[in-house]
C-alpha atoms as a PDB file:
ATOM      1  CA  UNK A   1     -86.025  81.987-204.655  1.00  0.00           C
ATOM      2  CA  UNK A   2     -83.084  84.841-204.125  1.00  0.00           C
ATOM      3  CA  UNK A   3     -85.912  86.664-201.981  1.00  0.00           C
ATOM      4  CA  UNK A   4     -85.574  84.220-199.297  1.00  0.00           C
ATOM      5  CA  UNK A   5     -82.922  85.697-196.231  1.00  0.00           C
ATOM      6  CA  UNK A   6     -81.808  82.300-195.814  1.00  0.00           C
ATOM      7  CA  UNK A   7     -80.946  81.938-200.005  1.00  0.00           C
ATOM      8  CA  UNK A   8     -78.936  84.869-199.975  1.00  0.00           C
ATOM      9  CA  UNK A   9     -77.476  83.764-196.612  1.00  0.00           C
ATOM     10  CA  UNK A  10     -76.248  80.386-197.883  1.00  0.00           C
ATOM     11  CA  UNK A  11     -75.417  81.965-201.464  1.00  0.00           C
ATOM     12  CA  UNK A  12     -73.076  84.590-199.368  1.00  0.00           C
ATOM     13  CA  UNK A  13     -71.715  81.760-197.269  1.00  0.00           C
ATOM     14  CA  UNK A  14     -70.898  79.838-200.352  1.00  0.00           C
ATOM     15  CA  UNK A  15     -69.426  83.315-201.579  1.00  0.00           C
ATOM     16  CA  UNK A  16     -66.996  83.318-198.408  1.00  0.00           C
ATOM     17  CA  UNK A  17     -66.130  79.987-198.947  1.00  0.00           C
ATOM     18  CA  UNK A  18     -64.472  80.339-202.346  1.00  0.00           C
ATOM     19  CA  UNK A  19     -63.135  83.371-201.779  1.00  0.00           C
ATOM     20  CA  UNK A  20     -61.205  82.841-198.083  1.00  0.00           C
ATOM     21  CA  UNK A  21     -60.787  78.864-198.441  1.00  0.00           C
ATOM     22  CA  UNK A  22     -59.178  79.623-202.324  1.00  0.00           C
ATOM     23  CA  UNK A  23     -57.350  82.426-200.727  1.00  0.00           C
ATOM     24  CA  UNK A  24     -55.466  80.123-197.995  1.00  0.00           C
ATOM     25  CA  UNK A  25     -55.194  77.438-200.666  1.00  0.00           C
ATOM     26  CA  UNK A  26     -53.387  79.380-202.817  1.00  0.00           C
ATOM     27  CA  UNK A  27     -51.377  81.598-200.383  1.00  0.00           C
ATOM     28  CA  UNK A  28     -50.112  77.491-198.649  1.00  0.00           C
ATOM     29  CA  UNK A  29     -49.622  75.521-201.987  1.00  0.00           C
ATOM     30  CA  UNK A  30     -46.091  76.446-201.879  1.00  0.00           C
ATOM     31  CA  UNK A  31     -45.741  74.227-198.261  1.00  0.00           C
ATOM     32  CA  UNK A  32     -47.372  70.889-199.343  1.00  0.00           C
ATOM     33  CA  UNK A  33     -50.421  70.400-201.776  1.00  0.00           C
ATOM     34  CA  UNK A  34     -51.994  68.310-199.005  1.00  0.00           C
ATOM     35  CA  UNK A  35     -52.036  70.736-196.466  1.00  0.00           C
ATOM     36  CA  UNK A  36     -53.091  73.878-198.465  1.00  0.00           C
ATOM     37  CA  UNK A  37     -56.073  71.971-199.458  1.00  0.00           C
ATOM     38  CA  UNK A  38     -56.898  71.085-195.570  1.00  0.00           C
ATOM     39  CA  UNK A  39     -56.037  74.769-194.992  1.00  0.00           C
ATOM     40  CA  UNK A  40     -58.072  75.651-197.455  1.00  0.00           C
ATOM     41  CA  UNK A  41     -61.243  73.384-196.891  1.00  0.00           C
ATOM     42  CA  UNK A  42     -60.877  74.184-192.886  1.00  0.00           C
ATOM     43  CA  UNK A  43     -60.665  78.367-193.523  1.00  0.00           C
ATOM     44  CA  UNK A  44     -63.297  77.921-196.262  1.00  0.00           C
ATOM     45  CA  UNK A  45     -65.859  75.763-193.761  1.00  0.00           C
ATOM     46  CA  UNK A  46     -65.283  78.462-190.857  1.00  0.00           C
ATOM     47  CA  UNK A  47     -65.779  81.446-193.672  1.00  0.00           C
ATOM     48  CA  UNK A  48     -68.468  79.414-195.638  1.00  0.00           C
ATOM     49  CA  UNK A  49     -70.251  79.303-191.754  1.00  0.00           C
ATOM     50  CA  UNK A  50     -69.399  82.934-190.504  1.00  0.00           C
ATOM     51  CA  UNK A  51     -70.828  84.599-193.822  1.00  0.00           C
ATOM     52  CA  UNK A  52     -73.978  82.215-193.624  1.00  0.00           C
ATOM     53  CA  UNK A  53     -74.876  82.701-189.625  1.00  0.00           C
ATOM     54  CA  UNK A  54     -73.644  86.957-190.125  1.00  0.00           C
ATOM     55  CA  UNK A  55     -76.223  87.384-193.171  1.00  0.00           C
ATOM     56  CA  UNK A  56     -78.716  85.558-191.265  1.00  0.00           C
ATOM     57  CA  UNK A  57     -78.053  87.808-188.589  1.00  0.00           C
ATOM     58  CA  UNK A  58     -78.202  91.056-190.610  1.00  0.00           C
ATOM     59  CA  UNK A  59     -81.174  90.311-192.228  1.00  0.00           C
ATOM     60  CA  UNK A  60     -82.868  88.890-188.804  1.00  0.00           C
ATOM     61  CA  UNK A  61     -81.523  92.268-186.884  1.00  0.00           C
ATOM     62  CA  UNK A  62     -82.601  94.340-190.187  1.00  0.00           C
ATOM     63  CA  UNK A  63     -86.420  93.514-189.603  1.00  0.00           C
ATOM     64  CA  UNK A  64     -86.066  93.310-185.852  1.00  0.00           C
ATOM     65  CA  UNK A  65     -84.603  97.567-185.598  1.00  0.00           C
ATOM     66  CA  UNK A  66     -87.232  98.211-188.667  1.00  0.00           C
ATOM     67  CA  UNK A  67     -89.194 100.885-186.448  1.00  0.00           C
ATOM     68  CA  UNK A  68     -85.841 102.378-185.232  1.00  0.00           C
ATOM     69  CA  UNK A  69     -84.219 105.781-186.888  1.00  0.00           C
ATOM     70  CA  UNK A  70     -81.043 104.072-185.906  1.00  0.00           C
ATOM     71  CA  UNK A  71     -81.720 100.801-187.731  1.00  0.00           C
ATOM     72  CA  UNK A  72     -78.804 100.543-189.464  1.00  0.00           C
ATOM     73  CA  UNK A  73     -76.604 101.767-186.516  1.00  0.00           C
ATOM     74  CA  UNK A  74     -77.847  98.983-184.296  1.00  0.00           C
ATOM     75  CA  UNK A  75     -77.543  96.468-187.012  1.00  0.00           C
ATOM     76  CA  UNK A  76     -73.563  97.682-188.076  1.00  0.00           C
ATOM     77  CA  UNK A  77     -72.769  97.581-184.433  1.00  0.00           C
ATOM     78  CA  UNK A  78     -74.313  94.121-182.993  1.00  0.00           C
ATOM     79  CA  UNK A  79     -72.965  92.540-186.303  1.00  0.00           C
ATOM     80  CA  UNK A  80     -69.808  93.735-185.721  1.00  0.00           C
ATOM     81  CA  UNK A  81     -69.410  92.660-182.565  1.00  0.00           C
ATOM     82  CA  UNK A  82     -69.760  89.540-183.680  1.00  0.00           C
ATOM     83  CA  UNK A  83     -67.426  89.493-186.518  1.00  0.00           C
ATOM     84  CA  UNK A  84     -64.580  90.450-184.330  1.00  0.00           C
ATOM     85  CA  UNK A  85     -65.467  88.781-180.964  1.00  0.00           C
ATOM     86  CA  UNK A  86     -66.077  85.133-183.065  1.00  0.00           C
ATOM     87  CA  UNK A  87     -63.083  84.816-184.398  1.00  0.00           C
ATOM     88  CA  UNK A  88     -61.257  86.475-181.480  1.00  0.00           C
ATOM     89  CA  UNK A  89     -62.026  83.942-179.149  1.00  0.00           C
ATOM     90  CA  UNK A  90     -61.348  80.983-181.259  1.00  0.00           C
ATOM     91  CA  UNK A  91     -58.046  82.581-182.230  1.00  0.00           C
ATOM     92  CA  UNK A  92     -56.987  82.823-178.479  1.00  0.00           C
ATOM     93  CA  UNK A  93     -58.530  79.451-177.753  1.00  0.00           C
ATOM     94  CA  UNK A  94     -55.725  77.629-180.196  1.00  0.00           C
ATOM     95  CA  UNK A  95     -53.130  80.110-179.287  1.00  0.00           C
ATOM     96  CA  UNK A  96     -52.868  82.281-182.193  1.00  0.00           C
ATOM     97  CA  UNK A  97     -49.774  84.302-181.304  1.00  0.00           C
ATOM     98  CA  UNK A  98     -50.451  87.451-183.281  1.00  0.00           C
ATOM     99  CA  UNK A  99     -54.422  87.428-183.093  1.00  0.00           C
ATOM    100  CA  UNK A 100     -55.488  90.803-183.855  1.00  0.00           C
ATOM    101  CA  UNK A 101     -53.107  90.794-187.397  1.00  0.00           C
ATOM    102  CA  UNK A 102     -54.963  87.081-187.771  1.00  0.00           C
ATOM    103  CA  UNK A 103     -58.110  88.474-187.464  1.00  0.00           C
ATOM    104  CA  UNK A 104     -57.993  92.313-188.818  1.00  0.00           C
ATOM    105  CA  UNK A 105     -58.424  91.896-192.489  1.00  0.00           C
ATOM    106  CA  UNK A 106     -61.374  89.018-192.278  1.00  0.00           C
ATOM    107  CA  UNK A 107     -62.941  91.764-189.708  1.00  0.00           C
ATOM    108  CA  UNK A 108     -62.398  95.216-192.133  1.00  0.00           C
ATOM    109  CA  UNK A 109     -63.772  92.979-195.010  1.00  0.00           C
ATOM    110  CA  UNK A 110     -66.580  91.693-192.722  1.00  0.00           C
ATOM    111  CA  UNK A 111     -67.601  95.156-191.833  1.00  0.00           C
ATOM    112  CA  UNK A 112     -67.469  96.475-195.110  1.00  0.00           C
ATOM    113  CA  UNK A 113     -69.871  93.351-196.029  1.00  0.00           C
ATOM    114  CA  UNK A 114     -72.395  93.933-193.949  1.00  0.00           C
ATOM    115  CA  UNK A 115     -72.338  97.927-194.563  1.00  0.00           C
ATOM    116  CA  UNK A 116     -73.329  97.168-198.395  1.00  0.00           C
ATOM    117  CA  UNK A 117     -75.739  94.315-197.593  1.00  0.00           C
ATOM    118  CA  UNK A 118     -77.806  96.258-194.887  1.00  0.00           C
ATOM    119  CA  UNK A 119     -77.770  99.615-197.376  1.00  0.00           C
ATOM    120  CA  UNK A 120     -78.701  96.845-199.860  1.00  0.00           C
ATOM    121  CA  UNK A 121     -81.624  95.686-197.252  1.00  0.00           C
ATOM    122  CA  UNK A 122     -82.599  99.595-197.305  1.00  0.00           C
ATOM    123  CA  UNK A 123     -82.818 100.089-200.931  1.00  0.00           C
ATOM    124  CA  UNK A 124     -84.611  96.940-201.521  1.00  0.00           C
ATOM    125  CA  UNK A 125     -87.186  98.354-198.784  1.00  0.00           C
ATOM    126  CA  UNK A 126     -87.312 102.045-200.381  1.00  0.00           C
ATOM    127  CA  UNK A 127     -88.312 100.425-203.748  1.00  0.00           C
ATOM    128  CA  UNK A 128     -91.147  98.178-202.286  1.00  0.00           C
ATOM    129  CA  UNK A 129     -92.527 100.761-200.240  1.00  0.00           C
ATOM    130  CA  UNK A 130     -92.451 103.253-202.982  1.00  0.00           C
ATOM    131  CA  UNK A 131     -92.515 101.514-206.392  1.00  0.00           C
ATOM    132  CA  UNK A 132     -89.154 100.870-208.841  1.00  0.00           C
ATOM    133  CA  UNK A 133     -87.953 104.219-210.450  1.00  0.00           C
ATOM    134  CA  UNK A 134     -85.386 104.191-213.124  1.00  0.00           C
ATOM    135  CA  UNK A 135     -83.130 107.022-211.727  1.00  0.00           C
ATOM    136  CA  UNK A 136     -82.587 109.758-209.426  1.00  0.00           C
ATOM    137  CA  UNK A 137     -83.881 112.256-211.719  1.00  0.00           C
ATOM    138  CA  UNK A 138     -87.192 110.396-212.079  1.00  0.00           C
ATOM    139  CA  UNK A 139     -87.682 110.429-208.614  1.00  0.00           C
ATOM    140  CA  UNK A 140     -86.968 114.560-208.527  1.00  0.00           C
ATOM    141  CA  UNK A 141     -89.346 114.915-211.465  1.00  0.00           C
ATOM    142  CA  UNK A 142     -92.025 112.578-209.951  1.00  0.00           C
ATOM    143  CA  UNK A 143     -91.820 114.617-206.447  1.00  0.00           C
ATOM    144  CA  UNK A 144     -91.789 118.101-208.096  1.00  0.00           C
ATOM    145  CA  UNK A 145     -95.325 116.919-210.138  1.00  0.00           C
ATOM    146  CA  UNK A 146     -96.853 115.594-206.706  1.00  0.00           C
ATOM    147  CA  UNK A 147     -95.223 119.298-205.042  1.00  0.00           C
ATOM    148  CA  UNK A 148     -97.324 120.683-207.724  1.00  0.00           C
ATOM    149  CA  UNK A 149    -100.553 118.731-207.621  1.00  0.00           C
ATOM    150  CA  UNK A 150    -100.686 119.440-203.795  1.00  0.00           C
ATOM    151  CA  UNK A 151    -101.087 122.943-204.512  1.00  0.00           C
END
């Protein structure tokens, strides 16, 4: 069930919701209880459907590049893009006065995100292609006994 992209997609988006809608709960409960918990249900929906439509993304982008030697590159950038332009324009769209401060953190977070997920997506494709090995040094050892066999 986890192996499905859009599983993990809406487990991550369910991820971002907690995390950024508890975050702007807690960070407005001293204002009104009401209106940290719209705060926080309104930051958590938008996070909740960022995280969900960026893993999609990721993953969708991931198999798309998968012939490329710049995979990853291409993926990190387009991504990206998105994360910052997304909420950039909504930000200027309700008049956010300081909009890159709004936005910097959820973007640096973002980023770093989608840099573990898609070395994540990597790993998960080295093991498939190659088989599960236990550790680094049984990979060394398994390579110097095919070095050897070859010769």
């Amino acid at each position: 069930m986890l192996n499905s992209s859009l599983m993990r997609s809406f487990l991550s988006g369910i991820a971002g919701f907690i995390a950024y809608g508890g975050w702007a709960y807690y960070v407005n409960l001293d204002h009104d209880a009401d209106l940290a918990m719209m705060i926080g249900l309104v930051q958590g929906s938008y996070s909740f459907v960022l995280t969900f439509v960026m893993t999609l993304t990721t993953e969708s982008l991931y198999k798309r590049f998968k012939e490329s030697k710049n995979q990853v590159l291409f993926v990190m950038i387009t991504v990206c893009a998105g994360l910052f332009t997304t909420p950039y324009v909504i930000h200027m769209f309700i008049g956010t006065p300081e909009i890159l401060m709004t936005i910097l953190p959820g973007f640096v977070i973002g980023m770093i995100y989608t840099w573990v997920y898609v070395v994540g997506l990597k790993k998960a494709d080295r093991i498939s292609e190659n088989g599960f090995h236990d550790s680094v040094e049984e990979q060394k050892q398994e390579g110097f006994h095919e070095r050897r066999s070859a010769t």
